[in-house]
C-alpha atoms as a PDB file:
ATOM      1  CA  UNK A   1       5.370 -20.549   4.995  1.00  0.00           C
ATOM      2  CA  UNK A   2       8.808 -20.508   3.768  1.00  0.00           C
ATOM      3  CA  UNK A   3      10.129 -17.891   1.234  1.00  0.00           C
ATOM      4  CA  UNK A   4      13.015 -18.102  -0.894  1.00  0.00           C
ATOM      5  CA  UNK A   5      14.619 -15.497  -3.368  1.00  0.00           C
ATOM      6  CA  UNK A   6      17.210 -15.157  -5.248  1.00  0.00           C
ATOM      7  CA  UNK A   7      18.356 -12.720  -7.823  1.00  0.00           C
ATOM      8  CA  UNK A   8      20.205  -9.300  -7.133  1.00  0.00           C
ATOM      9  CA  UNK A   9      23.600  -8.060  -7.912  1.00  0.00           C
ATOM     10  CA  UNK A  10      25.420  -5.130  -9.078  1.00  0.00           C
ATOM     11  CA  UNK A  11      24.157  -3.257 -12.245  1.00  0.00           C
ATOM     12  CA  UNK A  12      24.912   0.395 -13.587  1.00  0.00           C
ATOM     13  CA  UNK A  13      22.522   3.193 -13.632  1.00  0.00           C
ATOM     14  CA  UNK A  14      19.825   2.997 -16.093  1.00  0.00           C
ATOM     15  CA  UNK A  15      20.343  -1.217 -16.236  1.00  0.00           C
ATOM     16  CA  UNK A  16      17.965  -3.772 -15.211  1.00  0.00           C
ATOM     17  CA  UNK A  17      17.438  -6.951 -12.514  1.00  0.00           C
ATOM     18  CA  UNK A  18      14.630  -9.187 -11.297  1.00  0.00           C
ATOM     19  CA  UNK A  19      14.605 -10.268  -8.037  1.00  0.00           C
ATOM     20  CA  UNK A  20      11.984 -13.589  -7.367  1.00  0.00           C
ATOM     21  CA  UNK A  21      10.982 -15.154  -4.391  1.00  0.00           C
ATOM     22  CA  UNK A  22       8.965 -18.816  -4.160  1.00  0.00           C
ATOM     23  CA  UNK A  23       6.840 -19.728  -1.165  1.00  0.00           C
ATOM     24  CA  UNK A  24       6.586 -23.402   0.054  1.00  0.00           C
ATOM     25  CA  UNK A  25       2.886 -23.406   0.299  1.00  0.00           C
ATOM     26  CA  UNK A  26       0.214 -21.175  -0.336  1.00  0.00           C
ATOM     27  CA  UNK A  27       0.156 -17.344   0.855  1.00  0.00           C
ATOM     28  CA  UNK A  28      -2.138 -14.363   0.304  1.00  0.00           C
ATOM     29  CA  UNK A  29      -0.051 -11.713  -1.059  1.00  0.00           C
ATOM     30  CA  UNK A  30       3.652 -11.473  -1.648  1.00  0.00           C
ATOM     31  CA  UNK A  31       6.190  -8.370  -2.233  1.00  0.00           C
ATOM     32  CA  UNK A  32       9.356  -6.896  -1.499  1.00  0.00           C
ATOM     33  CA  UNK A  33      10.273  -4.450   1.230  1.00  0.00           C
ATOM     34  CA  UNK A  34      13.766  -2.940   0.499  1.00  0.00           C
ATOM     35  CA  UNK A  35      16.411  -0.903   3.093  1.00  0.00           C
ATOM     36  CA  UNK A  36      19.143   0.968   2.330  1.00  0.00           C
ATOM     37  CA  UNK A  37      21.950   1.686   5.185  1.00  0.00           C
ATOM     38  CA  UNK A  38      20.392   4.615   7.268  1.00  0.00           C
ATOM     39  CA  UNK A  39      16.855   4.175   6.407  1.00  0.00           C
ATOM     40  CA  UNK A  40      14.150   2.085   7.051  1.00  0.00           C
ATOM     41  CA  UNK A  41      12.610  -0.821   5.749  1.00  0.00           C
ATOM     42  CA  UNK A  42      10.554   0.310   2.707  1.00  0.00           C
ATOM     43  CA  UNK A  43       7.519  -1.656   0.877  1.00  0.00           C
ATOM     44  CA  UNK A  44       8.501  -1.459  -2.956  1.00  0.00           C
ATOM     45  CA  UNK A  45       5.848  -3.737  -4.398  1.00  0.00           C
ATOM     46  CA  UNK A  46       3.318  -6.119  -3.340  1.00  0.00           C
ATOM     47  CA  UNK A  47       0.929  -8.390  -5.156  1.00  0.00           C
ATOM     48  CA  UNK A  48      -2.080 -10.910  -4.712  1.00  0.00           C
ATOM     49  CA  UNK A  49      -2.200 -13.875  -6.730  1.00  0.00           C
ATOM     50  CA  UNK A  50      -4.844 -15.268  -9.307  1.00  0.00           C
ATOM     51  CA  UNK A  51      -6.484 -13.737 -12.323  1.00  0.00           C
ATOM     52  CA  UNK A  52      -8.109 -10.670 -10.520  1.00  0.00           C
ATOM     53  CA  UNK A  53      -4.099  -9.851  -9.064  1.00  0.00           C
ATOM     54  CA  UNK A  54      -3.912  -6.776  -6.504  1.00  0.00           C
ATOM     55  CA  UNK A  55      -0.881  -4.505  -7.120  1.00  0.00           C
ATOM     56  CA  UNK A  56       0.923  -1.698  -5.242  1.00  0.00           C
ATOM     57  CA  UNK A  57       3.956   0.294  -5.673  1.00  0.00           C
ATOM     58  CA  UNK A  58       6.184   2.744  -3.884  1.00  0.00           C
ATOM     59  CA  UNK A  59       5.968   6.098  -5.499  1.00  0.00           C
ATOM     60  CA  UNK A  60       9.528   5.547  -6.197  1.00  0.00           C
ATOM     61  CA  UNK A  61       9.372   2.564  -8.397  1.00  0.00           C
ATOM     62  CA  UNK A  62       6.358   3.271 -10.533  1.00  0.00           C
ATOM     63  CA  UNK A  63       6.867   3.013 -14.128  1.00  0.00           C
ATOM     64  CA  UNK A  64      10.156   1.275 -13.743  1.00  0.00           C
ATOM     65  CA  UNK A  65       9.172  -1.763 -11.514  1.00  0.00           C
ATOM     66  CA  UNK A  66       7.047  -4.466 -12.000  1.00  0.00           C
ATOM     67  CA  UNK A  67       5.612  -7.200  -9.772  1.00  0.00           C
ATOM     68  CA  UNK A  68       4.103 -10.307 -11.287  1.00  0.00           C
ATOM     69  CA  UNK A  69       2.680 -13.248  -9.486  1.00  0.00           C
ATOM     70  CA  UNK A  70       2.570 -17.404 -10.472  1.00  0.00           C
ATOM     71  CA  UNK A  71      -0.447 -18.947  -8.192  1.00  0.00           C
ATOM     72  CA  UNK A  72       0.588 -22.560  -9.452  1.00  0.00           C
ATOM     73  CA  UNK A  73       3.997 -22.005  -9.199  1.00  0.00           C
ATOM     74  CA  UNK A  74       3.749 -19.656  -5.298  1.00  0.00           C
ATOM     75  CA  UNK A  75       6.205 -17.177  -6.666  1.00  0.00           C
ATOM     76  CA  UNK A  76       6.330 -13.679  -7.174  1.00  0.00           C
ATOM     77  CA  UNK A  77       8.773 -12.044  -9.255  1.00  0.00           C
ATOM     78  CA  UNK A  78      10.031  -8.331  -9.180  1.00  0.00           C
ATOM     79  CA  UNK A  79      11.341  -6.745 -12.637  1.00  0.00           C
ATOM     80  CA  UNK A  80      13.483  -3.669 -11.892  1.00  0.00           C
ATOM     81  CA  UNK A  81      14.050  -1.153 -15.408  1.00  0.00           C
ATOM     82  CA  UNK A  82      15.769   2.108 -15.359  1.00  0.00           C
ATOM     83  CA  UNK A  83      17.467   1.354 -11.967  1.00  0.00           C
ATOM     84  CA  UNK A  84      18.977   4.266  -9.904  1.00  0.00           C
ATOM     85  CA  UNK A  85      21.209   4.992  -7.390  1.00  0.00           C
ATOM     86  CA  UNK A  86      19.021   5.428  -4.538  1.00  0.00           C
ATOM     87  CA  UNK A  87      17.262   1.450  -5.457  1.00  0.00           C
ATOM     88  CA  UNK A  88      20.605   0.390  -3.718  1.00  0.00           C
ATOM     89  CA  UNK A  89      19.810  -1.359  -0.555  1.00  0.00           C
ATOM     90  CA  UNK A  90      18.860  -4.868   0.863  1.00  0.00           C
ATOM     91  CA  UNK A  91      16.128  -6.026  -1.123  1.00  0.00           C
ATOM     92  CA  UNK A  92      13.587  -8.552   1.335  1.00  0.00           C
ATOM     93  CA  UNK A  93      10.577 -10.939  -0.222  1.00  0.00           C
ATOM     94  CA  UNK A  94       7.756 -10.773   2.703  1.00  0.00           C
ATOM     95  CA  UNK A  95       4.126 -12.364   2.796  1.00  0.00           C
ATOM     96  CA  UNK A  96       1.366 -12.701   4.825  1.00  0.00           C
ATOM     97  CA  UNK A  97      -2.356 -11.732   4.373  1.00  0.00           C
ATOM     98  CA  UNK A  98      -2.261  -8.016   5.019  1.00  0.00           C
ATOM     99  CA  UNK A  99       1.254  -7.482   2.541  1.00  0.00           C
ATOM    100  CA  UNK A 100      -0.869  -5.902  -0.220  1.00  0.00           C
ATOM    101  CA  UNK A 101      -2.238  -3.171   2.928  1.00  0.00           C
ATOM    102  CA  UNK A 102       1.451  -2.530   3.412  1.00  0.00           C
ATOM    103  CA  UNK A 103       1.452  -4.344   6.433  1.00  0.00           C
ATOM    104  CA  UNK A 104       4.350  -6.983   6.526  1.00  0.00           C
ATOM    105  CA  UNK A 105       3.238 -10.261   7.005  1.00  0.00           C
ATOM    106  CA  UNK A 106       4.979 -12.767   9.116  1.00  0.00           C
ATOM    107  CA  UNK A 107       6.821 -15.257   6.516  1.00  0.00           C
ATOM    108  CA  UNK A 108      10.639 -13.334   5.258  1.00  0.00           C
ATOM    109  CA  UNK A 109      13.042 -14.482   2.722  1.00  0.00           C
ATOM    110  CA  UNK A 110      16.555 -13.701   3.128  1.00  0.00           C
ATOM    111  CA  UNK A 111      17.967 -10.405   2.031  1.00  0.00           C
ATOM    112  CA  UNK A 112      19.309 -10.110  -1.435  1.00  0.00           C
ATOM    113  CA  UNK A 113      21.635  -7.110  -2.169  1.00  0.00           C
ATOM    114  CA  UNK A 114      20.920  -4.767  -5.147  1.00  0.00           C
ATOM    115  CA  UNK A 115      23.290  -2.490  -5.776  1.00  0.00           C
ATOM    116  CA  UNK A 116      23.066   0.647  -8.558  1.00  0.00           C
ATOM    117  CA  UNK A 117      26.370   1.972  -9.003  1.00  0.00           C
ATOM    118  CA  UNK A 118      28.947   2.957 -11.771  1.00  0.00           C
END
């Protein structure tokens, strides 16, 4: 399975961006992983699909990120509020079956940059 996203940028402190990501076929769970320079590759949010839809969140992001999921369409879309600062990095869409475990699954999209910054 193929993943694309787009979205990203440059926004101020306290502003807002949604990051999306469609899959070519169909996949068990989506999400983003996220790395800043320095660190490590992060899970930020992950979600199943369908009417019964799994969630998780980094501590980090909860209350000011939100994943949703389209089964028909295979995309997943990330909606980032009250961005910070430290939400700067290299934003990736992942998949795979054990995603929603934390687990990265073997299907990437291409990195988009977010960066927080006045």
């Amino acid at each position: 399975v193929q993943l694309q996203a787009s979205g990203g940028g440059l926004v101020q402190p306290g502003g807002s961006l949604r990051l999306s990501c469609a899959a070519s076929g169909s996949i068990f769970s989506m999400g983003w992983f996220r790395q800043a320079p320095g660190n490590q590759r992060e899970l930020v949010a992950a979600t199943t699909f369908g009417n019964n839809a799994i969630t998780r969140y980094a501590d980090s992001v909860k209350g000011r990120f939100t994943i949703s999921s389209d089964k028909a369409e295979n995309t997943v879309t990330l909606q980032m509020n009250s961005l910070e600062a430290e939400d700067t990095g290299v934003y990736y869409c992942n998949g795979g079956l054990l995603l929603i475990r934390g687990i990265p699954g073997e299907s990437w999209g291409q990195g988009t940059e977010v960066t927080v910054s006045s």
